[in-house]
PDB file of N, CA and C in Angstrom:
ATOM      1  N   UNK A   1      14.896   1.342  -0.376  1.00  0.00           N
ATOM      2  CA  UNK A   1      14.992   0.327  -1.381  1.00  0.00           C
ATOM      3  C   UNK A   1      14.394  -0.956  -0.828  1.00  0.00           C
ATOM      4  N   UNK A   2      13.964  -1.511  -1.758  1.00  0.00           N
ATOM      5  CA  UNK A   2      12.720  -2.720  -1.242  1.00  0.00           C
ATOM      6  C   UNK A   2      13.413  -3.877  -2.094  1.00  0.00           C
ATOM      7  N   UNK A   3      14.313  -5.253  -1.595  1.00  0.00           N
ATOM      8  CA  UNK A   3      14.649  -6.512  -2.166  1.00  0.00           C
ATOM      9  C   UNK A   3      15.717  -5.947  -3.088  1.00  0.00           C
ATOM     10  N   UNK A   4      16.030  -4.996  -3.111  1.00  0.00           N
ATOM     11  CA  UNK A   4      17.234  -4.746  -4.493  1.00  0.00           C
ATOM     12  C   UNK A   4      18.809  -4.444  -4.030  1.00  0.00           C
ATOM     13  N   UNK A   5      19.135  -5.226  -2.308  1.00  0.00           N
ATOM     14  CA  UNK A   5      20.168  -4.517  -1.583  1.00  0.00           C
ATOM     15  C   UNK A   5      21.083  -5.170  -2.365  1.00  0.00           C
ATOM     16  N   UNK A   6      21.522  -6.204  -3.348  1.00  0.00           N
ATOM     17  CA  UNK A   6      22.369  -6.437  -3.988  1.00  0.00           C
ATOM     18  C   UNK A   6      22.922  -5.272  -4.941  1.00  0.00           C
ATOM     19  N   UNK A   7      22.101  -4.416  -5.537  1.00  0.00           N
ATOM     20  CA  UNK A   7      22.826  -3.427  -6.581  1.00  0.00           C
ATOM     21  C   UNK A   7      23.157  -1.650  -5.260  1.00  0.00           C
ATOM     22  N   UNK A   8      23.285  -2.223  -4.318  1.00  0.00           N
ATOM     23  CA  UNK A   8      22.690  -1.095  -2.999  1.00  0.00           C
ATOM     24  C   UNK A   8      24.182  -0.251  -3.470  1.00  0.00           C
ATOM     25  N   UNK A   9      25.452  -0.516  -3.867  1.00  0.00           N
ATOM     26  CA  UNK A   9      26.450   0.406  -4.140  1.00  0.00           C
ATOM     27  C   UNK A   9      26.152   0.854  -5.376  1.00  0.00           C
ATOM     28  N   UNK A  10      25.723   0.451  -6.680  1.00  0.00           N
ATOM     29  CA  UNK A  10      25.193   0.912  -7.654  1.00  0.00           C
ATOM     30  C   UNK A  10      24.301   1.851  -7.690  1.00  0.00           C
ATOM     31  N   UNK A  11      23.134   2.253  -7.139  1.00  0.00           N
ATOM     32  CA  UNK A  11      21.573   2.473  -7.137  1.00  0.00           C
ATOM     33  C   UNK A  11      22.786   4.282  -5.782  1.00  0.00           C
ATOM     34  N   UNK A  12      23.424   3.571  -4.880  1.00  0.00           N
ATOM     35  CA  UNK A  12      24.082   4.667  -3.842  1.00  0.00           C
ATOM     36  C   UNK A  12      24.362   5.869  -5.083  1.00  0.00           C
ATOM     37  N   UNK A  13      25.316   5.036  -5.696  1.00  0.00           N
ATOM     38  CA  UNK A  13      26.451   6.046  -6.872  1.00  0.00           C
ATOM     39  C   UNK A  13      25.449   6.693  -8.137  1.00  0.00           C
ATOM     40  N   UNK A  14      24.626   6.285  -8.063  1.00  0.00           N
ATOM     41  CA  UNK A  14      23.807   6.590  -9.703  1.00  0.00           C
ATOM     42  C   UNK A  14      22.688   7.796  -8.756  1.00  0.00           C
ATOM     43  N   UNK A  15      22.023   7.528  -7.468  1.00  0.00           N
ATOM     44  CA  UNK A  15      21.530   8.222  -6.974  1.00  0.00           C
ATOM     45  C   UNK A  15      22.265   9.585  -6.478  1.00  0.00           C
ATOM     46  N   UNK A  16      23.222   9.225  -5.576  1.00  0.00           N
ATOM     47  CA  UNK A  16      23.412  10.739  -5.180  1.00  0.00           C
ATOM     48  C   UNK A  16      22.917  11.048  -3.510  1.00  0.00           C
ATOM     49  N   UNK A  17      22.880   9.826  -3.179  1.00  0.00           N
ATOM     50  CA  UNK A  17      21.759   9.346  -2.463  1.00  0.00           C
ATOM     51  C   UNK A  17      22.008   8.453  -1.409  1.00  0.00           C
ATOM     52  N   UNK A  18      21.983   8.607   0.377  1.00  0.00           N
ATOM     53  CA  UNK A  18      21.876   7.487   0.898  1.00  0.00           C
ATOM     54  C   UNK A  18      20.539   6.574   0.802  1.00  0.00           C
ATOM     55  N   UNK A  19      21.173   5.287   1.264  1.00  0.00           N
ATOM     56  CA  UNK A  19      19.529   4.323   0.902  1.00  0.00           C
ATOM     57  C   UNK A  19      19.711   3.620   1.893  1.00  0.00           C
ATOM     58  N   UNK A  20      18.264   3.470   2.347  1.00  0.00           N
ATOM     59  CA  UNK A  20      17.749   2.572   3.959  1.00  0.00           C
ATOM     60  C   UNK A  20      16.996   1.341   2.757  1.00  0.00           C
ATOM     61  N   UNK A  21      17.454   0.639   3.656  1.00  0.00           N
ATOM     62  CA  UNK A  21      16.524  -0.903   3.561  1.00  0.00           C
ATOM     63  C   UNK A  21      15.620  -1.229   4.064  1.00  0.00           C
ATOM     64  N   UNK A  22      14.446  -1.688   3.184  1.00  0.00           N
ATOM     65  CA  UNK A  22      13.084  -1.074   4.006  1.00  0.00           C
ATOM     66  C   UNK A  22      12.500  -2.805   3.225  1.00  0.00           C
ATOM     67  N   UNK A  23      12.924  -3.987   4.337  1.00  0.00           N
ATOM     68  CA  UNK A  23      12.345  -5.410   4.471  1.00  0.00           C
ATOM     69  C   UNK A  23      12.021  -5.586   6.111  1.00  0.00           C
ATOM     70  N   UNK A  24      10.980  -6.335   6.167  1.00  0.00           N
ATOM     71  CA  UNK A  24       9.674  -6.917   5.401  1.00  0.00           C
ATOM     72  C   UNK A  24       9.066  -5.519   4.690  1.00  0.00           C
ATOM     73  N   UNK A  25       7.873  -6.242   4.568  1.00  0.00           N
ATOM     74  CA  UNK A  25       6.784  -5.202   3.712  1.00  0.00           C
ATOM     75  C   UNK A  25       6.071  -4.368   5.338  1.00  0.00           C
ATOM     76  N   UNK A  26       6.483  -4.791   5.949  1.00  0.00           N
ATOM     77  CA  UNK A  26       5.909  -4.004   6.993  1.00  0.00           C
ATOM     78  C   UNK A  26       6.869  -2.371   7.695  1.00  0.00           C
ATOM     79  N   UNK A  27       8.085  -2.680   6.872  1.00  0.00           N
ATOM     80  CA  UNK A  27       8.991  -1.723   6.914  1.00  0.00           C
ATOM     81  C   UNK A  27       8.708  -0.925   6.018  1.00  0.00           C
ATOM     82  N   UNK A  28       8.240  -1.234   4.826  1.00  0.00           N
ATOM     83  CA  UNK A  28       7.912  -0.304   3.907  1.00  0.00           C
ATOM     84  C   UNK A  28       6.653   0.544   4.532  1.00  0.00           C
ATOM     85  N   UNK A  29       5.808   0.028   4.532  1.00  0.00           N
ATOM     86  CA  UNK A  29       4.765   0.847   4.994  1.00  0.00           C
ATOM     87  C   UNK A  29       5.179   1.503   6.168  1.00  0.00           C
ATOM     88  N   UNK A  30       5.575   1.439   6.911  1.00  0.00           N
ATOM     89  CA  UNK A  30       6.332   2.558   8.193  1.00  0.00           C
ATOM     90  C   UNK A  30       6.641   3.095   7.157  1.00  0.00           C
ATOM     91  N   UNK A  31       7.735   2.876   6.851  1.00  0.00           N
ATOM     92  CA  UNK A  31       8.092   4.038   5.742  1.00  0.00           C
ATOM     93  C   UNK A  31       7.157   5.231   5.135  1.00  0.00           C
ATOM     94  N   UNK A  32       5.853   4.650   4.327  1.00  0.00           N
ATOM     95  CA  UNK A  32       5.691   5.437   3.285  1.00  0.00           C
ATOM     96  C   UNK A  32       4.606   6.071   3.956  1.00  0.00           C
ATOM     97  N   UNK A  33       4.232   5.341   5.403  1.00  0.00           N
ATOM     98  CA  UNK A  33       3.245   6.217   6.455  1.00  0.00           C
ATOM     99  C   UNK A  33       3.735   7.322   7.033  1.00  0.00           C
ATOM    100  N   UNK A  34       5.271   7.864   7.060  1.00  0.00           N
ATOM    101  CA  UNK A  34       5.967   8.678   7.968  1.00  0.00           C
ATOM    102  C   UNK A  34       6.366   9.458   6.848  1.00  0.00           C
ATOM    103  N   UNK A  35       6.729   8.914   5.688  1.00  0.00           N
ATOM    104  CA  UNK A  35       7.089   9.908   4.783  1.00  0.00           C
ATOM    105  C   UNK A  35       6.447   9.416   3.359  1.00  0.00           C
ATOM    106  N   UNK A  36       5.230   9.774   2.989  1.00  0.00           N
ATOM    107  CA  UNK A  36       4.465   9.473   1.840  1.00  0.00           C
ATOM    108  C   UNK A  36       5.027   9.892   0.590  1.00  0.00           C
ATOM    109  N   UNK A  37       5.361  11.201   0.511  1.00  0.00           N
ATOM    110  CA  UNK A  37       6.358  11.486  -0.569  1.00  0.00           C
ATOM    111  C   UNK A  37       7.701  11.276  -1.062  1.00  0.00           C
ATOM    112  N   UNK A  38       8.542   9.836   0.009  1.00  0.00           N
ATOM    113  CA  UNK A  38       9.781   9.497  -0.011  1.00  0.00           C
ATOM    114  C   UNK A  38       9.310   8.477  -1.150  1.00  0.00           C
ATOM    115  N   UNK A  39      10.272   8.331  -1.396  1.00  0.00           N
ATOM    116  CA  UNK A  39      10.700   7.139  -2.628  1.00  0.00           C
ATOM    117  C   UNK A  39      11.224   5.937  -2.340  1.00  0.00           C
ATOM    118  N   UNK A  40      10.550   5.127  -3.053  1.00  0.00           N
ATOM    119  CA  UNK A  40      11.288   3.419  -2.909  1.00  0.00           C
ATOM    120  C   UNK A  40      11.648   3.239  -4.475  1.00  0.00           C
ATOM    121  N   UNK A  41      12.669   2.314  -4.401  1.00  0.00           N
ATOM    122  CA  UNK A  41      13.164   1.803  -5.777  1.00  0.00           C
ATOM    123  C   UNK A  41      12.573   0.323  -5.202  1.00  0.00           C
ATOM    124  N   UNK A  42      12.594  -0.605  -6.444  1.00  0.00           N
ATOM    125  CA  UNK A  42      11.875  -1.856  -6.313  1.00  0.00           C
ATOM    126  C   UNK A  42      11.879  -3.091  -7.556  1.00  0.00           C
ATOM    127  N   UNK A  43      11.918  -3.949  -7.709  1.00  0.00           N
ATOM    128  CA  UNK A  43      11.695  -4.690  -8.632  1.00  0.00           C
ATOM    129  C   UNK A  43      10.457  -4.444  -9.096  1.00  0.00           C
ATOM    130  N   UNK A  44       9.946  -4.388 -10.228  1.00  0.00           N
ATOM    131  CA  UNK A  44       8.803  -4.431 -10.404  1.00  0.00           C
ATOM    132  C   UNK A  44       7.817  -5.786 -10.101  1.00  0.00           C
ATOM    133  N   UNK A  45       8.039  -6.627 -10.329  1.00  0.00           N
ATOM    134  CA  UNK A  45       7.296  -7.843  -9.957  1.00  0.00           C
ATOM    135  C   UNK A  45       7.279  -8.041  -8.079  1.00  0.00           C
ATOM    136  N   UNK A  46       7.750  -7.181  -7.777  1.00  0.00           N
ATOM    137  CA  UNK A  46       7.732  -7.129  -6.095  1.00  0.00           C
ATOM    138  C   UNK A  46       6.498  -5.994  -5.757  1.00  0.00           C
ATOM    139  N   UNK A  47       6.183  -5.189  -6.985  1.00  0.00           N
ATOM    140  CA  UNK A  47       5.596  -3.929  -6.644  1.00  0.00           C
ATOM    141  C   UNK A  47       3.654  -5.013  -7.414  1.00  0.00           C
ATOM    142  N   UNK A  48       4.139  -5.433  -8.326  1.00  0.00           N
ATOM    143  CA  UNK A  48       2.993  -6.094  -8.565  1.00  0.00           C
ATOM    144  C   UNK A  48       2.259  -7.218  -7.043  1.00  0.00           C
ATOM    145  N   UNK A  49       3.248  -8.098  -6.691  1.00  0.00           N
ATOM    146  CA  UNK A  49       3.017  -8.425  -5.531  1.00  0.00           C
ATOM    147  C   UNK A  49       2.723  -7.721  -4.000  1.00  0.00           C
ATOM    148  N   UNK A  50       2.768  -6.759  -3.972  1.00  0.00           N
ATOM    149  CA  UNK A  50       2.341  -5.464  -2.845  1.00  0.00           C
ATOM    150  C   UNK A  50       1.578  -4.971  -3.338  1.00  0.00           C
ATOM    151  N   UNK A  51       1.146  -4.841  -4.414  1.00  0.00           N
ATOM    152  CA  UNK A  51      -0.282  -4.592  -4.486  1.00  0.00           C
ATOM    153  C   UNK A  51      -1.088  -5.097  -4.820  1.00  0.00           C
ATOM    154  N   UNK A  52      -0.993  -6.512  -4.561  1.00  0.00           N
ATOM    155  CA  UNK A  52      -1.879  -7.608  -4.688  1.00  0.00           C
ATOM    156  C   UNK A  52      -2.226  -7.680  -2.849  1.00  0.00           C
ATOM    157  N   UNK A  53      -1.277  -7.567  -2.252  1.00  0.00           N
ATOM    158  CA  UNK A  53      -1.185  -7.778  -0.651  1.00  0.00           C
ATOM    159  C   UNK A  53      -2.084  -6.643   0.029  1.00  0.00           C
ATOM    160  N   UNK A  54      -2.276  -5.727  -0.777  1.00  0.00           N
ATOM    161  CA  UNK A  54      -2.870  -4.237  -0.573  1.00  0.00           C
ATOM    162  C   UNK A  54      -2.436  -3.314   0.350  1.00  0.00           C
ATOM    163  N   UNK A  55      -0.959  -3.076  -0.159  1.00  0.00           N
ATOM    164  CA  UNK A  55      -0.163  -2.005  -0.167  1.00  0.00           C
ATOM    165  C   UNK A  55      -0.200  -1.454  -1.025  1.00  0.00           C
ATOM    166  N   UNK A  56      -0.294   0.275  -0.715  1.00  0.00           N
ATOM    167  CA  UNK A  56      -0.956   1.044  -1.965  1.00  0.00           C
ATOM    168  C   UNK A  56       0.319   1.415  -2.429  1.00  0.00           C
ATOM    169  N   UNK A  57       0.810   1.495  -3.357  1.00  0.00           N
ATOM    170  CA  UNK A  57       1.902   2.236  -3.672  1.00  0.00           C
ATOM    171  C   UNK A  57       1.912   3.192  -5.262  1.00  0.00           C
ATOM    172  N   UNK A  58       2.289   3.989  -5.627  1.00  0.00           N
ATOM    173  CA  UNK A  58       1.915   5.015  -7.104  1.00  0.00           C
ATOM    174  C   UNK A  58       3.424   4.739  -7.548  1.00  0.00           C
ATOM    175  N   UNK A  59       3.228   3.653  -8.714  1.00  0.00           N
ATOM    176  CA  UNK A  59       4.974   4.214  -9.498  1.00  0.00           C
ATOM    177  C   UNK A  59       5.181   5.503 -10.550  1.00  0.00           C
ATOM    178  N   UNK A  60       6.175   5.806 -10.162  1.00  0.00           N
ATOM    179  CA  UNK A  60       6.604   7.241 -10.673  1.00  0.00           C
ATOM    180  C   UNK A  60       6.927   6.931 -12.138  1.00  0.00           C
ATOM    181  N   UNK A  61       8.360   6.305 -12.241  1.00  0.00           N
ATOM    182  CA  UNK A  61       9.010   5.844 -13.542  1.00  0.00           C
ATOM    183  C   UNK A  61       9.462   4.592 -13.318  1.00  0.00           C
ATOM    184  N   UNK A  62      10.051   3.573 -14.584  1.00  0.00           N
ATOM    185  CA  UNK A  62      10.721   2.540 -14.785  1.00  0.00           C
ATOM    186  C   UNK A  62      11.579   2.458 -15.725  1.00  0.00           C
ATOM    187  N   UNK A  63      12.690   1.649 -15.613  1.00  0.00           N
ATOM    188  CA  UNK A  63      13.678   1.005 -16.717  1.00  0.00           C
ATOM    189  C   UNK A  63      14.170  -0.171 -16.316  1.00  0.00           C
ATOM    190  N   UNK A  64      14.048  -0.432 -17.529  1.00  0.00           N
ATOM    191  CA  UNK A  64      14.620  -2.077 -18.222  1.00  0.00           C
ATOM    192  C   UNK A  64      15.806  -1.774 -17.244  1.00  0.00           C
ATOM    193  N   UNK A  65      15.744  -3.407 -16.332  1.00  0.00           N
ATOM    194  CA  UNK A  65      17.401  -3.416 -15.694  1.00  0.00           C
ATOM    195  C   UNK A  65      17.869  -5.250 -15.799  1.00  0.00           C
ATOM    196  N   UNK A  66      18.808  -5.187 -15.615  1.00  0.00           N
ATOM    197  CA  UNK A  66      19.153  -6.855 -15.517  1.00  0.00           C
ATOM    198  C   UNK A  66      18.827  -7.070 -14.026  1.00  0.00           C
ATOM    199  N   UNK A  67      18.049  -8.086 -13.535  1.00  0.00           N
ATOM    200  CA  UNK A  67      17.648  -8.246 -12.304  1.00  0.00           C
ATOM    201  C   UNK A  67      17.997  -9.559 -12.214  1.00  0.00           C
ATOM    202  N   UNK A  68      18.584 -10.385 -12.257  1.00  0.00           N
ATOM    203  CA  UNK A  68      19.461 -11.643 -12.146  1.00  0.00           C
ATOM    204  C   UNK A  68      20.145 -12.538 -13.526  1.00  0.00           C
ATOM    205  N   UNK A  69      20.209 -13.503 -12.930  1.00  0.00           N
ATOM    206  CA  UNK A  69      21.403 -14.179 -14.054  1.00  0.00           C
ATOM    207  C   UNK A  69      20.676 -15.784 -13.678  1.00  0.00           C
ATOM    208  N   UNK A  70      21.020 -16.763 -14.757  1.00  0.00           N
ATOM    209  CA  UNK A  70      20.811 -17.967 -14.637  1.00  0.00           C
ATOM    210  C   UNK A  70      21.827 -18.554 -15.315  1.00  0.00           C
ATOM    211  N   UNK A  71      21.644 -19.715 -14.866  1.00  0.00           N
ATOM    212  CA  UNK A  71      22.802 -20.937 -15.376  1.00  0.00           C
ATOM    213  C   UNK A  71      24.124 -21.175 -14.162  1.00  0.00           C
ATOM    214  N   UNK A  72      24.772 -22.000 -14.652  1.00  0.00           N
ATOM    215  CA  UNK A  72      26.072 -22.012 -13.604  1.00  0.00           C
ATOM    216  C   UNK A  72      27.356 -21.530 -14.258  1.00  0.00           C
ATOM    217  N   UNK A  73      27.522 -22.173 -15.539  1.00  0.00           N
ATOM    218  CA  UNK A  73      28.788 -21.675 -15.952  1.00  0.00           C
ATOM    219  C   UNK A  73      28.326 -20.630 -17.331  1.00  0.00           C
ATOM    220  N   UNK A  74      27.694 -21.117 -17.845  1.00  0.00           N
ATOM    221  CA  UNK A  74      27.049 -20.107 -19.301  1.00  0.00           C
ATOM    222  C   UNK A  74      26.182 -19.343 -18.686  1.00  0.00           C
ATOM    223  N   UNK A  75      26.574 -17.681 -17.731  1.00  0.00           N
ATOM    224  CA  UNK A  75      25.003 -17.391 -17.536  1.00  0.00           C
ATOM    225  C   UNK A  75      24.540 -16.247 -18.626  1.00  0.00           C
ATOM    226  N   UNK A  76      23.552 -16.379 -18.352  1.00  0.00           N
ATOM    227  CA  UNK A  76      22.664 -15.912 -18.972  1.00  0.00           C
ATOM    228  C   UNK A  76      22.021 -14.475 -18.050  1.00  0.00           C
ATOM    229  N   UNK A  77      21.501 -13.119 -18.436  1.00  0.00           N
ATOM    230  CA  UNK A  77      21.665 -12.456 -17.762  1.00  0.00           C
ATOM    231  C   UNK A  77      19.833 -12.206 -18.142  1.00  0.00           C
ATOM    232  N   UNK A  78      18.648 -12.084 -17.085  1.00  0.00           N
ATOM    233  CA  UNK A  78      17.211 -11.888 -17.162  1.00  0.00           C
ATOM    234  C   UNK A  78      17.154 -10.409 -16.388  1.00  0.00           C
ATOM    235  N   UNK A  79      16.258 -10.206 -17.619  1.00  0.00           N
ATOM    236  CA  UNK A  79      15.721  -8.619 -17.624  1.00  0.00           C
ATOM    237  C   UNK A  79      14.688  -8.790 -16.599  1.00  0.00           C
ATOM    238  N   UNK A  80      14.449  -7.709 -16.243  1.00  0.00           N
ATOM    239  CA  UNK A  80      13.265  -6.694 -15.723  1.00  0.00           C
ATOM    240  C   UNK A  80      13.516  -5.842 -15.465  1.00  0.00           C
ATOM    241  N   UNK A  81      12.263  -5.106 -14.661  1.00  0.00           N
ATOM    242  CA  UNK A  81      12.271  -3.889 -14.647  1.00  0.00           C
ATOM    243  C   UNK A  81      12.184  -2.948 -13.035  1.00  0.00           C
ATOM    244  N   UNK A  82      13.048  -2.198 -12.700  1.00  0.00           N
ATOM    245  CA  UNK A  82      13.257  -1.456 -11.702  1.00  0.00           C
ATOM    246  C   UNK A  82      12.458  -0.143 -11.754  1.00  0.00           C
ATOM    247  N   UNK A  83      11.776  -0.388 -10.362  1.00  0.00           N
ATOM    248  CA  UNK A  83      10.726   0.788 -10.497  1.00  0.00           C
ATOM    249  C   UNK A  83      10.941   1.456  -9.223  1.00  0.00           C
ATOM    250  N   UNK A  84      10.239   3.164  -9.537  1.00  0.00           N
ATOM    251  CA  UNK A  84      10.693   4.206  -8.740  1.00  0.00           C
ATOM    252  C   UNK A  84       8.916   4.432  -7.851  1.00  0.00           C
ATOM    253  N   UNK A  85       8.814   4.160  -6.613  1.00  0.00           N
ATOM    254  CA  UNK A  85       7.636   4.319  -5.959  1.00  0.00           C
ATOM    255  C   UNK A  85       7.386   4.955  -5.069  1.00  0.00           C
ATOM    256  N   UNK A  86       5.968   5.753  -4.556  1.00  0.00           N
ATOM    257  CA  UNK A  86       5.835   6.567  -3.781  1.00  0.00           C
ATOM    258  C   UNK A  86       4.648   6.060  -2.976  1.00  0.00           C
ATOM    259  N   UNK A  87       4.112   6.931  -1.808  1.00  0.00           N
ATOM    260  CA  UNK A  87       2.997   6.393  -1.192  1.00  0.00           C
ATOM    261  C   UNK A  87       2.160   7.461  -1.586  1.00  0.00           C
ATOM    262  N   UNK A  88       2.029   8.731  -2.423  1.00  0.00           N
ATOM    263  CA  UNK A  88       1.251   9.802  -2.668  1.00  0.00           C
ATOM    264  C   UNK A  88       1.434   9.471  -4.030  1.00  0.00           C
ATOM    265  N   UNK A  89       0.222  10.279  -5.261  1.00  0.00           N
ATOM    266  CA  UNK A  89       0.234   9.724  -6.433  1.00  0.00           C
ATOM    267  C   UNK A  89       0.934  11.496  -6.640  1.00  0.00           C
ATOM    268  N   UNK A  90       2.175  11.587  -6.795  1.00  0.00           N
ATOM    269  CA  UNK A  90       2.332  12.716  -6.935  1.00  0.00           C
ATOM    270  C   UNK A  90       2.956  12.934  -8.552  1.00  0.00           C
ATOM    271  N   UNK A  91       2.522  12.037  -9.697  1.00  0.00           N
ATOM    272  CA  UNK A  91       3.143  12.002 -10.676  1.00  0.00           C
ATOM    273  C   UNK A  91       3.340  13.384 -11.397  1.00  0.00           C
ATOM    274  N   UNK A  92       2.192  14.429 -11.197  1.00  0.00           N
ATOM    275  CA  UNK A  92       1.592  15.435 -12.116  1.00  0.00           C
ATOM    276  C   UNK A  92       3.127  16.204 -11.380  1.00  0.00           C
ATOM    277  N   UNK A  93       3.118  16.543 -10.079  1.00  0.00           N
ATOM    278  CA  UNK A  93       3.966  17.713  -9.769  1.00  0.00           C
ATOM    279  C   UNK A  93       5.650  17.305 -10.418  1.00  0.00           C
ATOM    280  N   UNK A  94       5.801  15.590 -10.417  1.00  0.00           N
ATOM    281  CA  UNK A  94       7.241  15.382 -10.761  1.00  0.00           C
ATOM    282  C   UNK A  94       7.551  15.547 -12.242  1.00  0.00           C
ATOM    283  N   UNK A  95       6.071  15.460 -13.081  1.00  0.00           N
ATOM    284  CA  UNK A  95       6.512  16.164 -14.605  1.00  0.00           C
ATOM    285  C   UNK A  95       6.258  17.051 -14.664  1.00  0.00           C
ATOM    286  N   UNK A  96       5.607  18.000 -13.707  1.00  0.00           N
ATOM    287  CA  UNK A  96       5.975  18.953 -14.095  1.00  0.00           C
ATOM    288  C   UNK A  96       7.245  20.183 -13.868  1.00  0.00           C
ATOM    289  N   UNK A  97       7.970  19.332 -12.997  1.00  0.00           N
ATOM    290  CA  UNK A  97       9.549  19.932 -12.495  1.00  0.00           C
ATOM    291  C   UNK A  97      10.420  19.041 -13.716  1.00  0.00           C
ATOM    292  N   UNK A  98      10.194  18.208 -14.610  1.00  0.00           N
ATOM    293  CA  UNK A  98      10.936  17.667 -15.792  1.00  0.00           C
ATOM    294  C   UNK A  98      11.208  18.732 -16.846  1.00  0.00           C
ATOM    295  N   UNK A  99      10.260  19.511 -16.984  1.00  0.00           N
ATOM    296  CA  UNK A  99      10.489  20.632 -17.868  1.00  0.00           C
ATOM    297  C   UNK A  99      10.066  19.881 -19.173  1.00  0.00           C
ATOM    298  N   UNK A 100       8.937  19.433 -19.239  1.00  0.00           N
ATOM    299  CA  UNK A 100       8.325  18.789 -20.501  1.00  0.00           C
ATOM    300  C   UNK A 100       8.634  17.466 -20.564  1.00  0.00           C
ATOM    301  N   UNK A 101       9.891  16.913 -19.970  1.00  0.00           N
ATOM    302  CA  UNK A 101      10.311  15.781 -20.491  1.00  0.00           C
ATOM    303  C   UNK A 101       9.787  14.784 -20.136  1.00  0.00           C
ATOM    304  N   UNK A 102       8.946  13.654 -20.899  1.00  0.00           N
ATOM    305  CA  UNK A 102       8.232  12.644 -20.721  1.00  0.00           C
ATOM    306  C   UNK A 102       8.701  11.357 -19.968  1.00  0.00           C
ATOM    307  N   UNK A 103       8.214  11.566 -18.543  1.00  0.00           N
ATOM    308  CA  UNK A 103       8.409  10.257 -18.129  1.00  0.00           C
ATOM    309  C   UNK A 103       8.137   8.754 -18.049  1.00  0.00           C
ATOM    310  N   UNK A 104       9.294   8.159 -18.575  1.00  0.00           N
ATOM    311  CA  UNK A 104       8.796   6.875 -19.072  1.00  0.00           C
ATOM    312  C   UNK A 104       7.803   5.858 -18.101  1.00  0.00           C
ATOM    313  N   UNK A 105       7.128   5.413 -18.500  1.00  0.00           N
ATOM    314  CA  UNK A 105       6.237   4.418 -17.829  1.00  0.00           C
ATOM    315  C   UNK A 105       6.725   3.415 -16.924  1.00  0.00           C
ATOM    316  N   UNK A 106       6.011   3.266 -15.844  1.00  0.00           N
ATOM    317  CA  UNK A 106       6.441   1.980 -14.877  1.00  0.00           C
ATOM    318  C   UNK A 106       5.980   0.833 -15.880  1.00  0.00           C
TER     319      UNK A 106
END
């Protein structure tokens, strides 16, 4: 998981899944150099910024998530979007273990 260790008991329980913390961006890439087909979860606007930096990364899927809050006493809760990333573009083999089912877009 890349910047998202705040929801890290959430993302644990919904996964099924232990999760390593993989900051700086130089951790990630160890990462996705040792294991290309492992997965990162991510903000999306973090994934736009890494690949502006030219870190290659292939997103798999996305969904709408609440990714912070504003205000002090009235907050207000701001969307985006949490994305599922790989270092191989392996999209074709993961729909096709969906069994037809269309995976939604990063």
């Amino acid at each position: 998981m890349y910047h998202v260790d705040k929801w890290r008991a959430s993302l644990r329980y919904y996964t099924g899944h232990s999760l390593v913390r993989l900051e700086p961006a130089t951790e990630l890439r160890d990462f996705l150099g040792r294991s290309p087909q492992g997965f990162v979860i991510m903000l999306r606007s973090d994934f736009v910024n890494l690949q502006q930096s030219d870190v290659h990364l292939h997103p798999i899927i996305g969904r709408p998530a609440i990714v912070g809050q504003t205000g002090k006493y009235l907050r207000r809760q701001r969307w985006g979007r949490l994305i599922v990333v790989t270092g191989e573009d392996n999209r074709q083999a993961l729909a096709d273990d969906k069994d037809g089912e269309q995976l939604e877009p990063y």
